[in-house]
C-alpha atoms as a PDB file:
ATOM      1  CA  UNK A   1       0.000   0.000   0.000  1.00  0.00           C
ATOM      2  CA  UNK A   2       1.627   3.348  -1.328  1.00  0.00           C
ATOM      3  CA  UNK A   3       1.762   6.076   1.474  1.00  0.00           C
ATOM      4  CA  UNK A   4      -0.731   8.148  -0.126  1.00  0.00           C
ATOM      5  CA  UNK A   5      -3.261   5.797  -0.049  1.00  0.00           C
ATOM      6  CA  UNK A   6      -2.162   5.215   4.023  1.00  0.00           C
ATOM      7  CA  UNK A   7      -2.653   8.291   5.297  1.00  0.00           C
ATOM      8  CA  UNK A   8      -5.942   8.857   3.486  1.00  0.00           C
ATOM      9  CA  UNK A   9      -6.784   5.274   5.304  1.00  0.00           C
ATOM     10  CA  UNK A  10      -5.656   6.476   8.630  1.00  0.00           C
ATOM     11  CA  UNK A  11      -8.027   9.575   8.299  1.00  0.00           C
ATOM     12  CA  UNK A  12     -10.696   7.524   7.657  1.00  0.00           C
ATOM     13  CA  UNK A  13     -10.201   5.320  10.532  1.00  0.00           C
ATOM     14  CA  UNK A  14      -9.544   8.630  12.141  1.00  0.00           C
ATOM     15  CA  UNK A  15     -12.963   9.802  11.575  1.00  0.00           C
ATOM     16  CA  UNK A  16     -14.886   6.698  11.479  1.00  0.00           C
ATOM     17  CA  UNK A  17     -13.710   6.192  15.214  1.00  0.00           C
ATOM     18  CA  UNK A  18     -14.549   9.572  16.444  1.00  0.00           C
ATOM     19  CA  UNK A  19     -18.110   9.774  14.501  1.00  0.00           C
ATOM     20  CA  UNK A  20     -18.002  13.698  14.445  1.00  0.00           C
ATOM     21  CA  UNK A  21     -15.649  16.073  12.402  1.00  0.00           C
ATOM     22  CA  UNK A  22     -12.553  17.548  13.251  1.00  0.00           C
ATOM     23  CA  UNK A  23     -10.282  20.192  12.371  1.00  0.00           C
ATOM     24  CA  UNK A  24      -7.497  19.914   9.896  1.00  0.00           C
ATOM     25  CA  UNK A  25      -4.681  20.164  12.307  1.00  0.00           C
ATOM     26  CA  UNK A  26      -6.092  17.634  14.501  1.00  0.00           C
ATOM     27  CA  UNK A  27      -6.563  15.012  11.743  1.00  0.00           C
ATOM     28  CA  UNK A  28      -2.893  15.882  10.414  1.00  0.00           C
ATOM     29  CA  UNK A  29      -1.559  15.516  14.088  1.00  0.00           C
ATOM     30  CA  UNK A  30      -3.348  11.732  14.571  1.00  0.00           C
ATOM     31  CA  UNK A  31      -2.509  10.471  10.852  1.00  0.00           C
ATOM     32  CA  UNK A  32       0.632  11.271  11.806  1.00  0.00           C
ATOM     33  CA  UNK A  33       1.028   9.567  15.180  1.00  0.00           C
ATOM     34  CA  UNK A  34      -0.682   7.044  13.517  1.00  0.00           C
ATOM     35  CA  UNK A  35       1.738   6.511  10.561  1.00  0.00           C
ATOM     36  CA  UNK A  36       4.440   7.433  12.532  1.00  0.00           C
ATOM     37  CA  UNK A  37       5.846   9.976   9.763  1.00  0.00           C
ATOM     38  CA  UNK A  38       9.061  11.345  10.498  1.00  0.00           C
ATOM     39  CA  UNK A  39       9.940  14.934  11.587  1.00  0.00           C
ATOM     40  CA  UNK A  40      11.671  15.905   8.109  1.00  0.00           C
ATOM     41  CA  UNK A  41       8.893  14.377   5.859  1.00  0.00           C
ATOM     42  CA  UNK A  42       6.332  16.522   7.551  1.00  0.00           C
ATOM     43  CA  UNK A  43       5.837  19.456   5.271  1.00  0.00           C
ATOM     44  CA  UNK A  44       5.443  17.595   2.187  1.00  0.00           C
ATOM     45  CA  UNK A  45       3.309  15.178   3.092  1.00  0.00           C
ATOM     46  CA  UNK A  46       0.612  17.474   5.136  1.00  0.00           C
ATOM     47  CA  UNK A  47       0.426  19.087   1.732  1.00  0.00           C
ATOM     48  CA  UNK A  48       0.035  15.858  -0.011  1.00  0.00           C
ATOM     49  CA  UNK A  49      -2.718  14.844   2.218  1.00  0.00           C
ATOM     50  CA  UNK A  50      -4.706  17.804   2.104  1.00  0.00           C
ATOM     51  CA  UNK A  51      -4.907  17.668  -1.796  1.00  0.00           C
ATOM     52  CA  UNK A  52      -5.465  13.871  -1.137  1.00  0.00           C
ATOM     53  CA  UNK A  53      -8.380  14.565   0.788  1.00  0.00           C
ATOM     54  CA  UNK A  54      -9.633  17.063  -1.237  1.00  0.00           C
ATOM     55  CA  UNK A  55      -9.471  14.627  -3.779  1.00  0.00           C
ATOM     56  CA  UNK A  56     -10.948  11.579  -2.413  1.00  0.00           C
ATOM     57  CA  UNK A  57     -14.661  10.951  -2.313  1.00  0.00           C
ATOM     58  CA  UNK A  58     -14.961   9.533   1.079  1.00  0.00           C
ATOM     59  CA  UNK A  59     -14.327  12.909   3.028  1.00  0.00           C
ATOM     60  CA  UNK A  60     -16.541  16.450   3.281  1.00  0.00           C
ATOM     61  CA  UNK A  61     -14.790  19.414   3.844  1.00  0.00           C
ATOM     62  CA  UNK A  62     -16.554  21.903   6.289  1.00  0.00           C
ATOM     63  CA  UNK A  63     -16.677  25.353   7.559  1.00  0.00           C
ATOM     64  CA  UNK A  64     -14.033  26.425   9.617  1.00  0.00           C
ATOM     65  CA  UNK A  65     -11.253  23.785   8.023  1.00  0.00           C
ATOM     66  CA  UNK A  66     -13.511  21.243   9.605  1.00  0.00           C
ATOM     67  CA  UNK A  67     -13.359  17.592   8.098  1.00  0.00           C
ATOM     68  CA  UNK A  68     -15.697  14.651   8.307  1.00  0.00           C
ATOM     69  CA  UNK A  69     -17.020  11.404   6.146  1.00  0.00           C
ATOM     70  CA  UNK A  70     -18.900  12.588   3.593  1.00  0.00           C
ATOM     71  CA  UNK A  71     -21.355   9.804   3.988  1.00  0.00           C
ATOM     72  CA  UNK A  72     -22.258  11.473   7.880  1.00  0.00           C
ATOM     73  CA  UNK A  73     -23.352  14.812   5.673  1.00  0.00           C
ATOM     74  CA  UNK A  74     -26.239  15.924   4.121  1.00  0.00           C
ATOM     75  CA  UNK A  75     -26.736  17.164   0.158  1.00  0.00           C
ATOM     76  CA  UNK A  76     -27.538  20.666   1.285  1.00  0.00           C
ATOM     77  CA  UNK A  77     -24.473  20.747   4.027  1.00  0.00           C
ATOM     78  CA  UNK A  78     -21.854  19.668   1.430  1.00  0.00           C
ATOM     79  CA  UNK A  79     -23.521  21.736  -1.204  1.00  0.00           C
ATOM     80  CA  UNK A  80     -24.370  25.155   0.262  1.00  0.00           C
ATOM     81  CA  UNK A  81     -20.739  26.802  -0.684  1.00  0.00           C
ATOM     82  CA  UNK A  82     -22.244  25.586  -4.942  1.00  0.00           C
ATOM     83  CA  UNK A  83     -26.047  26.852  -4.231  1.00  0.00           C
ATOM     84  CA  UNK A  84     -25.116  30.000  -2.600  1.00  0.00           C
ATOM     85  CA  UNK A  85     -22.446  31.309  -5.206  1.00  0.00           C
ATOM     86  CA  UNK A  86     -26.282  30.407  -7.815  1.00  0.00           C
ATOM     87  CA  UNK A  87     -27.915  32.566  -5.420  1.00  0.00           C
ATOM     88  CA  UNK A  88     -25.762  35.468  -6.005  1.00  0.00           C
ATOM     89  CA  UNK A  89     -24.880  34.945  -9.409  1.00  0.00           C
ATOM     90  CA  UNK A  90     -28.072  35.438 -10.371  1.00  0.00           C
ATOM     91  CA  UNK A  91     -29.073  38.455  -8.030  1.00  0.00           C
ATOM     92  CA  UNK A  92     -26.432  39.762  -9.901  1.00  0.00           C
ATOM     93  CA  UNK A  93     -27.493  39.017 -13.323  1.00  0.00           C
ATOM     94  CA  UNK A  94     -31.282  40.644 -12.282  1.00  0.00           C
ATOM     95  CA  UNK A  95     -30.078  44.009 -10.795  1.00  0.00           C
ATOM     96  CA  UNK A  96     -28.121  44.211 -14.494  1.00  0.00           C
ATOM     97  CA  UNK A  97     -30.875  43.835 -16.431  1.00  0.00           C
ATOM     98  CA  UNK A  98     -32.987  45.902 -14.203  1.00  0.00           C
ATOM     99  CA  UNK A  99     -30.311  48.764 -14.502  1.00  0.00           C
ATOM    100  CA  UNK A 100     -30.318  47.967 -18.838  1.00  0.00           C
ATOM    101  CA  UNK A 101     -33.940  48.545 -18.201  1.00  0.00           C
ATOM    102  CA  UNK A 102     -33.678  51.751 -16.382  1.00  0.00           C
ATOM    103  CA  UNK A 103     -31.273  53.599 -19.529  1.00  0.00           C
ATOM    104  CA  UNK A 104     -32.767  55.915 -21.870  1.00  0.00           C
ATOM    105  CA  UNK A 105     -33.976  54.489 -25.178  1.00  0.00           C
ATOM    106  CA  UNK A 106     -30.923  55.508 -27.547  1.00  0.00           C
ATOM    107  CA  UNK A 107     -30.960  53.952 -31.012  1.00  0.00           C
ATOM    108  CA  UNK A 108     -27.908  52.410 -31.538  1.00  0.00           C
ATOM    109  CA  UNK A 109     -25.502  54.551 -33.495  1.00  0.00           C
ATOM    110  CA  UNK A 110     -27.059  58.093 -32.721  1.00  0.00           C
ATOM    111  CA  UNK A 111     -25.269  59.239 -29.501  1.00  0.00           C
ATOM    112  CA  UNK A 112     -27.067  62.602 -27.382  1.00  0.00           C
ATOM    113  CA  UNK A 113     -24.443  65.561 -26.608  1.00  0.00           C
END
């Protein structure tokens, strides 16, 4: 088993033991204890497992760097960030064509001085 696919393991056995989320940090900290990854290896690796987790199905990313099983989550809590950015995409898209509405009627190539 490679070492990426080991410390994406260990966080799930991580999680699936505490059954609740937990912060980055604190995942990092026990995947490590748990893999026993040495001192100098450190800084690559937490980068490699965040993009691994980011990257693997299995795990929800939360508000405030918060981590759980994605399977624990509902649609709407690991889809709010996607529905939201909707919302105000197309608030903005109706105040512009309320404010095209609002200009003068100005046939197109006659300009007023």
């Amino acid at each position: 088993m490679s070492q990426k696919n080991s410390m994406t393991d260990a966080a799930f056995a991580v999680l699936s033991n505490r059954n609740k989320e937990i912060e980055f940090a604190g995942l990092w900290q026990e995947v490590v204890e748990m893999l026993g990854i040495p001192e100098e290896d450190r800084k690559r690796k937490k980068v490699e497992f965040y993009q691994d987790l980011m990257l693997d199905q299995r795990f929800a990313s939360l508000k405030g760097n918060l981590w759980d099983l994605r399977n624990r989550r509902t649609f709407n809590e690991l889809h709010a960030k996607a529905a939201l950015a909707e919302e105000i995409e197309d608030e903005e898209e109706e105040e512009t064509i309320e404010e095209e509405d609002e200009s003068p009627d100005v046939p197109k190539g006659e300009e007023t001085y």
